[in-house]
PDB file of N, CA and C in Angstrom:
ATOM      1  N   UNK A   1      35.753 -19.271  -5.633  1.00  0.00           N
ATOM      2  CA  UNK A   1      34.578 -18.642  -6.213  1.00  0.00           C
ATOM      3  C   UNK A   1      33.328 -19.461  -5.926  1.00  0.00           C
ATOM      4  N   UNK A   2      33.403 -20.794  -5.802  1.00  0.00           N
ATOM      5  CA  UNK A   2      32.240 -21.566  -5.408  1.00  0.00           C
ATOM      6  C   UNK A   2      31.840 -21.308  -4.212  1.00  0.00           C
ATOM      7  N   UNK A   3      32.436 -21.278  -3.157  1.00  0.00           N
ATOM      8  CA  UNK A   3      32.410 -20.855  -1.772  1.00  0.00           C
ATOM      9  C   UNK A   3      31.434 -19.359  -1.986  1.00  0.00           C
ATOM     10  N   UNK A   4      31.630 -18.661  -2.521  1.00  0.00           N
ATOM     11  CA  UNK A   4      31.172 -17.340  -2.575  1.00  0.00           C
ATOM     12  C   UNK A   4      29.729 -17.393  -3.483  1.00  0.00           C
ATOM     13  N   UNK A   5      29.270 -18.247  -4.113  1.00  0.00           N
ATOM     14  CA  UNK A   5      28.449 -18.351  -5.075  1.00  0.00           C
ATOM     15  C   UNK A   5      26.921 -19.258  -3.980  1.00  0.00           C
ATOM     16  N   UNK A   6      27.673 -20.232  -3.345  1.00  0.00           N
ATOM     17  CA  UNK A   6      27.112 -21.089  -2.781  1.00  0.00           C
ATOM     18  C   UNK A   6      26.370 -19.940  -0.999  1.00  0.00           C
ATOM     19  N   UNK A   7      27.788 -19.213  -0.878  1.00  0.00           N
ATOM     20  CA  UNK A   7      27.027 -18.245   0.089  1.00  0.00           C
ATOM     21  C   UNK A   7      26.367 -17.435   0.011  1.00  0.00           C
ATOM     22  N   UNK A   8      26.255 -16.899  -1.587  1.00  0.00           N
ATOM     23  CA  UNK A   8      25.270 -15.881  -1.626  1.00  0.00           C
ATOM     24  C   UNK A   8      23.827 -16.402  -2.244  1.00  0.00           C
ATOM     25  N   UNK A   9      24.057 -17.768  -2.756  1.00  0.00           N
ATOM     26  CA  UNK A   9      22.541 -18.505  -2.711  1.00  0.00           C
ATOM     27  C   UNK A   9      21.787 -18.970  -1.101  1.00  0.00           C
ATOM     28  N   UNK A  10      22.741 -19.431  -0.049  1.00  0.00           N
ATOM     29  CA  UNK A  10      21.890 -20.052   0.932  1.00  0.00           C
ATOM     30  C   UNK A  10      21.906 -18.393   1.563  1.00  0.00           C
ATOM     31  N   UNK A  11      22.347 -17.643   1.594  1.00  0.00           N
ATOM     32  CA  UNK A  11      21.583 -16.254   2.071  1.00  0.00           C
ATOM     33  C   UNK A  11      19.977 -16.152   1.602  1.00  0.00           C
ATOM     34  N   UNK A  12      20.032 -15.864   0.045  1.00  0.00           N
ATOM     35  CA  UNK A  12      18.832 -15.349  -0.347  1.00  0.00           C
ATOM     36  C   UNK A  12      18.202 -16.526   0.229  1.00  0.00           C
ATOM     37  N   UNK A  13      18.183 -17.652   0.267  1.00  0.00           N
ATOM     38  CA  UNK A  13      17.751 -18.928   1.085  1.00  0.00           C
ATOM     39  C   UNK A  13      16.564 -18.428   1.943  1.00  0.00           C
ATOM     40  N   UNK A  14      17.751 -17.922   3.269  1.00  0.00           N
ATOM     41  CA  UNK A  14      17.848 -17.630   4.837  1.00  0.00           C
ATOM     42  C   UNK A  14      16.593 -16.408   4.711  1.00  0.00           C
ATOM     43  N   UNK A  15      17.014 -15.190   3.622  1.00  0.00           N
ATOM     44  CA  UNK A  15      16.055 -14.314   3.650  1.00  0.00           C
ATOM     45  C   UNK A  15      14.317 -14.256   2.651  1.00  0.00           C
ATOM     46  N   UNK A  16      14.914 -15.260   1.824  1.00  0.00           N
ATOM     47  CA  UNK A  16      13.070 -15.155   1.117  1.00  0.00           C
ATOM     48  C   UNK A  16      12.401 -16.333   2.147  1.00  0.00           C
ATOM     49  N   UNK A  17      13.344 -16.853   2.654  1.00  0.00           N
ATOM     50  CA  UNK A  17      12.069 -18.331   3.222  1.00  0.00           C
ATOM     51  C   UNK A  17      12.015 -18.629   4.676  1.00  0.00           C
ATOM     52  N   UNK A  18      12.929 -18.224   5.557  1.00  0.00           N
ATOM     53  CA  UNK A  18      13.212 -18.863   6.775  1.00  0.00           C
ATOM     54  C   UNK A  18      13.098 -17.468   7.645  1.00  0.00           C
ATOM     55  N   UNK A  19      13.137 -16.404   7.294  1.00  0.00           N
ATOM     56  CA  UNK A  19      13.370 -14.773   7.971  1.00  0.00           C
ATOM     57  C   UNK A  19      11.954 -14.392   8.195  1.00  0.00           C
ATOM     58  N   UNK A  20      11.204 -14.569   9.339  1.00  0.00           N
ATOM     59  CA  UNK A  20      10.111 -13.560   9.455  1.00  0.00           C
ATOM     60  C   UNK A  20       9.896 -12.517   9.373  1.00  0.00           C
ATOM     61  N   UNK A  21       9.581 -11.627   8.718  1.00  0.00           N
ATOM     62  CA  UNK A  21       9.561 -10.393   8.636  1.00  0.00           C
ATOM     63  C   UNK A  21       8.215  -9.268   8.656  1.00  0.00           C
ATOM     64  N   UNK A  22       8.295  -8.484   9.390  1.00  0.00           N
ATOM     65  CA  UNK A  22       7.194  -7.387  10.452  1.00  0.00           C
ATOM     66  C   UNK A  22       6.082  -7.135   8.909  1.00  0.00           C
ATOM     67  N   UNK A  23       4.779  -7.516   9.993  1.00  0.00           N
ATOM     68  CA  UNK A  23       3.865  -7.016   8.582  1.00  0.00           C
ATOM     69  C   UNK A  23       3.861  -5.328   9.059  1.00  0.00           C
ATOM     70  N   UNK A  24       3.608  -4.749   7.996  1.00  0.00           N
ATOM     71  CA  UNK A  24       3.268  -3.085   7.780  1.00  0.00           C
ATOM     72  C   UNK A  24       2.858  -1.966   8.586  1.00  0.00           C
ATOM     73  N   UNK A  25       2.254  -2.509   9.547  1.00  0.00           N
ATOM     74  CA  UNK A  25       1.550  -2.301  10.470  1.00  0.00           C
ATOM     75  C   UNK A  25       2.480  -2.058  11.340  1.00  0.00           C
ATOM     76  N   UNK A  26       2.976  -3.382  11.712  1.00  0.00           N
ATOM     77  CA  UNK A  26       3.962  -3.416  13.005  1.00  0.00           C
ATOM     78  C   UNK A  26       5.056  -2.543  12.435  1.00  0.00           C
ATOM     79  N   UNK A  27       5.742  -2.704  11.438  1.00  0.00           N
ATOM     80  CA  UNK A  27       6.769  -1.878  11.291  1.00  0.00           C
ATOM     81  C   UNK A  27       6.174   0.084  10.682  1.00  0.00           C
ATOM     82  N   UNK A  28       5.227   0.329  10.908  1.00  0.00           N
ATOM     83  CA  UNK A  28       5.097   1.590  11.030  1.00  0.00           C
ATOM     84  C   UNK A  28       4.888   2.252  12.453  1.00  0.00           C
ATOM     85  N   UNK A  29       4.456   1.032  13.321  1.00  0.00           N
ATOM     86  CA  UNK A  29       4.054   1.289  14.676  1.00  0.00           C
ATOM     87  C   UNK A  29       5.530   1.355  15.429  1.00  0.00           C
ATOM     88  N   UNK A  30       6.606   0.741  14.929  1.00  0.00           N
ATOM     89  CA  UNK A  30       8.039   0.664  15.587  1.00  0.00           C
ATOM     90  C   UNK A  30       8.389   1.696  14.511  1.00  0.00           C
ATOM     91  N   UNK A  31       8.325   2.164  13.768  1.00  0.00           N
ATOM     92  CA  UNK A  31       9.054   3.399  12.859  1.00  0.00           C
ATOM     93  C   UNK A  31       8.628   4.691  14.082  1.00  0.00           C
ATOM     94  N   UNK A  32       7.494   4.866  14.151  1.00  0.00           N
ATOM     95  CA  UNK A  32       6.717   5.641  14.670  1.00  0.00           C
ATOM     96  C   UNK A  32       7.499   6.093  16.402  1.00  0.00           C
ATOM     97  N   UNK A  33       7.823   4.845  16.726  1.00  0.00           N
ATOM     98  CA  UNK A  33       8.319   4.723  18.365  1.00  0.00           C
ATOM     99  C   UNK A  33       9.788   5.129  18.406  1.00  0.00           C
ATOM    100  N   UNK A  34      10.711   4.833  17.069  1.00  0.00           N
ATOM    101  CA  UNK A  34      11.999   5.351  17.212  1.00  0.00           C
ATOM    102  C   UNK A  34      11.786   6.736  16.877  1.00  0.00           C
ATOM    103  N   UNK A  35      10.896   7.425  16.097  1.00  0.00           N
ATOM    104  CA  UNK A  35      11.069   8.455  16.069  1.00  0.00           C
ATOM    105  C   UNK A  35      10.266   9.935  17.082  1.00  0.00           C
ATOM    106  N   UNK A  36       9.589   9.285  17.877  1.00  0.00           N
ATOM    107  CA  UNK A  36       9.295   9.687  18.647  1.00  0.00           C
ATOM    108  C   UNK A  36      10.069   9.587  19.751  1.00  0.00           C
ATOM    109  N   UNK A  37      11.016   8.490  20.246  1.00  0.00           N
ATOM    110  CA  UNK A  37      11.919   8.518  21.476  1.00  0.00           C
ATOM    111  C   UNK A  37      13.709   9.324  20.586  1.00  0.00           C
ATOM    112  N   UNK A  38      13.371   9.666  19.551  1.00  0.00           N
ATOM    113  CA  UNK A  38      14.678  10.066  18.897  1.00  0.00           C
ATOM    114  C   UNK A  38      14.360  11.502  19.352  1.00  0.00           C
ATOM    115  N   UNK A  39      13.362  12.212  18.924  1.00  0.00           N
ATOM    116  CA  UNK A  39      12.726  13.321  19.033  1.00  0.00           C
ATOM    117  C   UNK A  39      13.294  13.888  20.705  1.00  0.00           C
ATOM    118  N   UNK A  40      12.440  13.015  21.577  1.00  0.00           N
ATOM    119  CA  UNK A  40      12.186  13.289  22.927  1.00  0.00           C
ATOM    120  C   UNK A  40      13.489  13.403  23.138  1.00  0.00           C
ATOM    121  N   UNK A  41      14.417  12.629  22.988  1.00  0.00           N
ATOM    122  CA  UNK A  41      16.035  12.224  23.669  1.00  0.00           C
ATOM    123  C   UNK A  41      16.762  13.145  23.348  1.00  0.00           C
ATOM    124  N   UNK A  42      16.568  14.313  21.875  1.00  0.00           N
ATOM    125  CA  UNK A  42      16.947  15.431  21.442  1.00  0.00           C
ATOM    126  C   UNK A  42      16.938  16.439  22.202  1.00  0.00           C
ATOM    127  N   UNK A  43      15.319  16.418  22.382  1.00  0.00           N
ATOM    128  CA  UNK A  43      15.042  17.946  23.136  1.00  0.00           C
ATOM    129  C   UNK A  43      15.826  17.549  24.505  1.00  0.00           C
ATOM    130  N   UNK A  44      15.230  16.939  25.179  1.00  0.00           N
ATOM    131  CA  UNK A  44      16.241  15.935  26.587  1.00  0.00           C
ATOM    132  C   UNK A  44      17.956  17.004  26.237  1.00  0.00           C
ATOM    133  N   UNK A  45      18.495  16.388  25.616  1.00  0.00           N
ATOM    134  CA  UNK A  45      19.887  16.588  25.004  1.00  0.00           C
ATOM    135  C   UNK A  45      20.055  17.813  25.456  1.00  0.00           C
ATOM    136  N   UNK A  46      18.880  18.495  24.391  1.00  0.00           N
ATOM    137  CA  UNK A  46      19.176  20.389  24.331  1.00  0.00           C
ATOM    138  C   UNK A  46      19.017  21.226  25.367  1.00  0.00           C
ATOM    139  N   UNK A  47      17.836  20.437  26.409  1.00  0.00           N
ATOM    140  CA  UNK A  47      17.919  21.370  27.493  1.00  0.00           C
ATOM    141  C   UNK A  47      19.468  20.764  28.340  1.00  0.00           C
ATOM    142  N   UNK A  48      19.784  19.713  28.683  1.00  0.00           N
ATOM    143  CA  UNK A  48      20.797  19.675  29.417  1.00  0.00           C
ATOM    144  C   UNK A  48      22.077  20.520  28.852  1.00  0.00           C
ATOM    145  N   UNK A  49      22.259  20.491  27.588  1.00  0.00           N
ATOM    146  CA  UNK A  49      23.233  21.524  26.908  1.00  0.00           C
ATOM    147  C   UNK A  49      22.818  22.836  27.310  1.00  0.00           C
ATOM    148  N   UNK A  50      21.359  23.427  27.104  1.00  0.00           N
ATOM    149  CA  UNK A  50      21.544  24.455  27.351  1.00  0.00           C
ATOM    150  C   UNK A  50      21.859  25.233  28.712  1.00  0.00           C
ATOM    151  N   UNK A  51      21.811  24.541  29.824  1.00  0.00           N
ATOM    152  CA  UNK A  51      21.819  24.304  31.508  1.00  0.00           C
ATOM    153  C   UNK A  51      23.425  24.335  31.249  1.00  0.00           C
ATOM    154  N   UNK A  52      23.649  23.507  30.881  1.00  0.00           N
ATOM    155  CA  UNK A  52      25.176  23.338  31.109  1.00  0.00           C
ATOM    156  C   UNK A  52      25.802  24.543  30.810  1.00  0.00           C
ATOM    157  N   UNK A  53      25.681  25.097  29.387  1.00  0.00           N
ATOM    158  CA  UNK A  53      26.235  26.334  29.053  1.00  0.00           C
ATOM    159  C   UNK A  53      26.145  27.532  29.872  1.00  0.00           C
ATOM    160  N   UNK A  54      24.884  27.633  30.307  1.00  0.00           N
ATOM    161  CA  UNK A  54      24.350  28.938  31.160  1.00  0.00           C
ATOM    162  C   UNK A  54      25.528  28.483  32.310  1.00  0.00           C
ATOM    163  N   UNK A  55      25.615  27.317  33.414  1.00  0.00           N
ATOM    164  CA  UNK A  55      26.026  27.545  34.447  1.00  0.00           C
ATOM    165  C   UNK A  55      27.710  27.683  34.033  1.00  0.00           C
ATOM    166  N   UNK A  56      28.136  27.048  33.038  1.00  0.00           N
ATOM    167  CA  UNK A  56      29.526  27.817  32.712  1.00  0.00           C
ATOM    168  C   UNK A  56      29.908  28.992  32.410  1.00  0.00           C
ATOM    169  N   UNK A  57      28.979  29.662  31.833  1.00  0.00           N
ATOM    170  CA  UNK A  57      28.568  31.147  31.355  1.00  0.00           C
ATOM    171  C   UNK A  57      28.858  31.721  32.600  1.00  0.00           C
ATOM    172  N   UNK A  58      28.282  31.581  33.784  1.00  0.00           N
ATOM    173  CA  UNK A  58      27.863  31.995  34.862  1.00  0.00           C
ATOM    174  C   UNK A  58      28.936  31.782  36.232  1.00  0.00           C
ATOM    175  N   UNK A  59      29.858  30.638  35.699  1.00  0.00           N
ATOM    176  CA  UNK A  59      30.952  29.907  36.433  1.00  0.00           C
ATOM    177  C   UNK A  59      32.497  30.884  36.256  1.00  0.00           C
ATOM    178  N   UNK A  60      32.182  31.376  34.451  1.00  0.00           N
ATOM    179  CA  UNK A  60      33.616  31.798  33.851  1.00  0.00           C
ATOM    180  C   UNK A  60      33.663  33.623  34.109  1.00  0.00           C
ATOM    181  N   UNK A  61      32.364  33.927  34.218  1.00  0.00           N
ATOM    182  CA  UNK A  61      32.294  35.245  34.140  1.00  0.00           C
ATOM    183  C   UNK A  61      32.299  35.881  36.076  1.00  0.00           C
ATOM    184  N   UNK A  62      32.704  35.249  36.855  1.00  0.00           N
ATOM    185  CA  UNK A  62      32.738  35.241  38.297  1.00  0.00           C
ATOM    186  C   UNK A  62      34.178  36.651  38.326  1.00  0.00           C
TER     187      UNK A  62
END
């Protein structure tokens, strides 16, 4: 139990004092960028799905 007590103090340690962490800014400007390349990589996705389907559509019905 000491082992476990002692690791979950030098954590909070590691994270209130030694962890840099993104001011507000930066992390809305990287929020902003995953969800804009999440977006893009979707539609991306949907047209190749929808291509794909048509030429099987088009492959099965021969």
């Amino acid at each position: 139990m000491r082992k476990f007590i002692n690791y979950c103090k030098e954590a909070f340690v590691e994270l209130t004092k030694k962890t840099t962490w993104p001011t507000w800014e930066k992390l809305q400007s990287s929020a902003l960028l995953v969800i804009v390349t999440t977006v893009l990589l979707a539609a991306l996705l949907f047209v190749i799905d929808f291509v794909f389907q048509k030429v099987m559509t088009g492959i099965y019905t021969l």
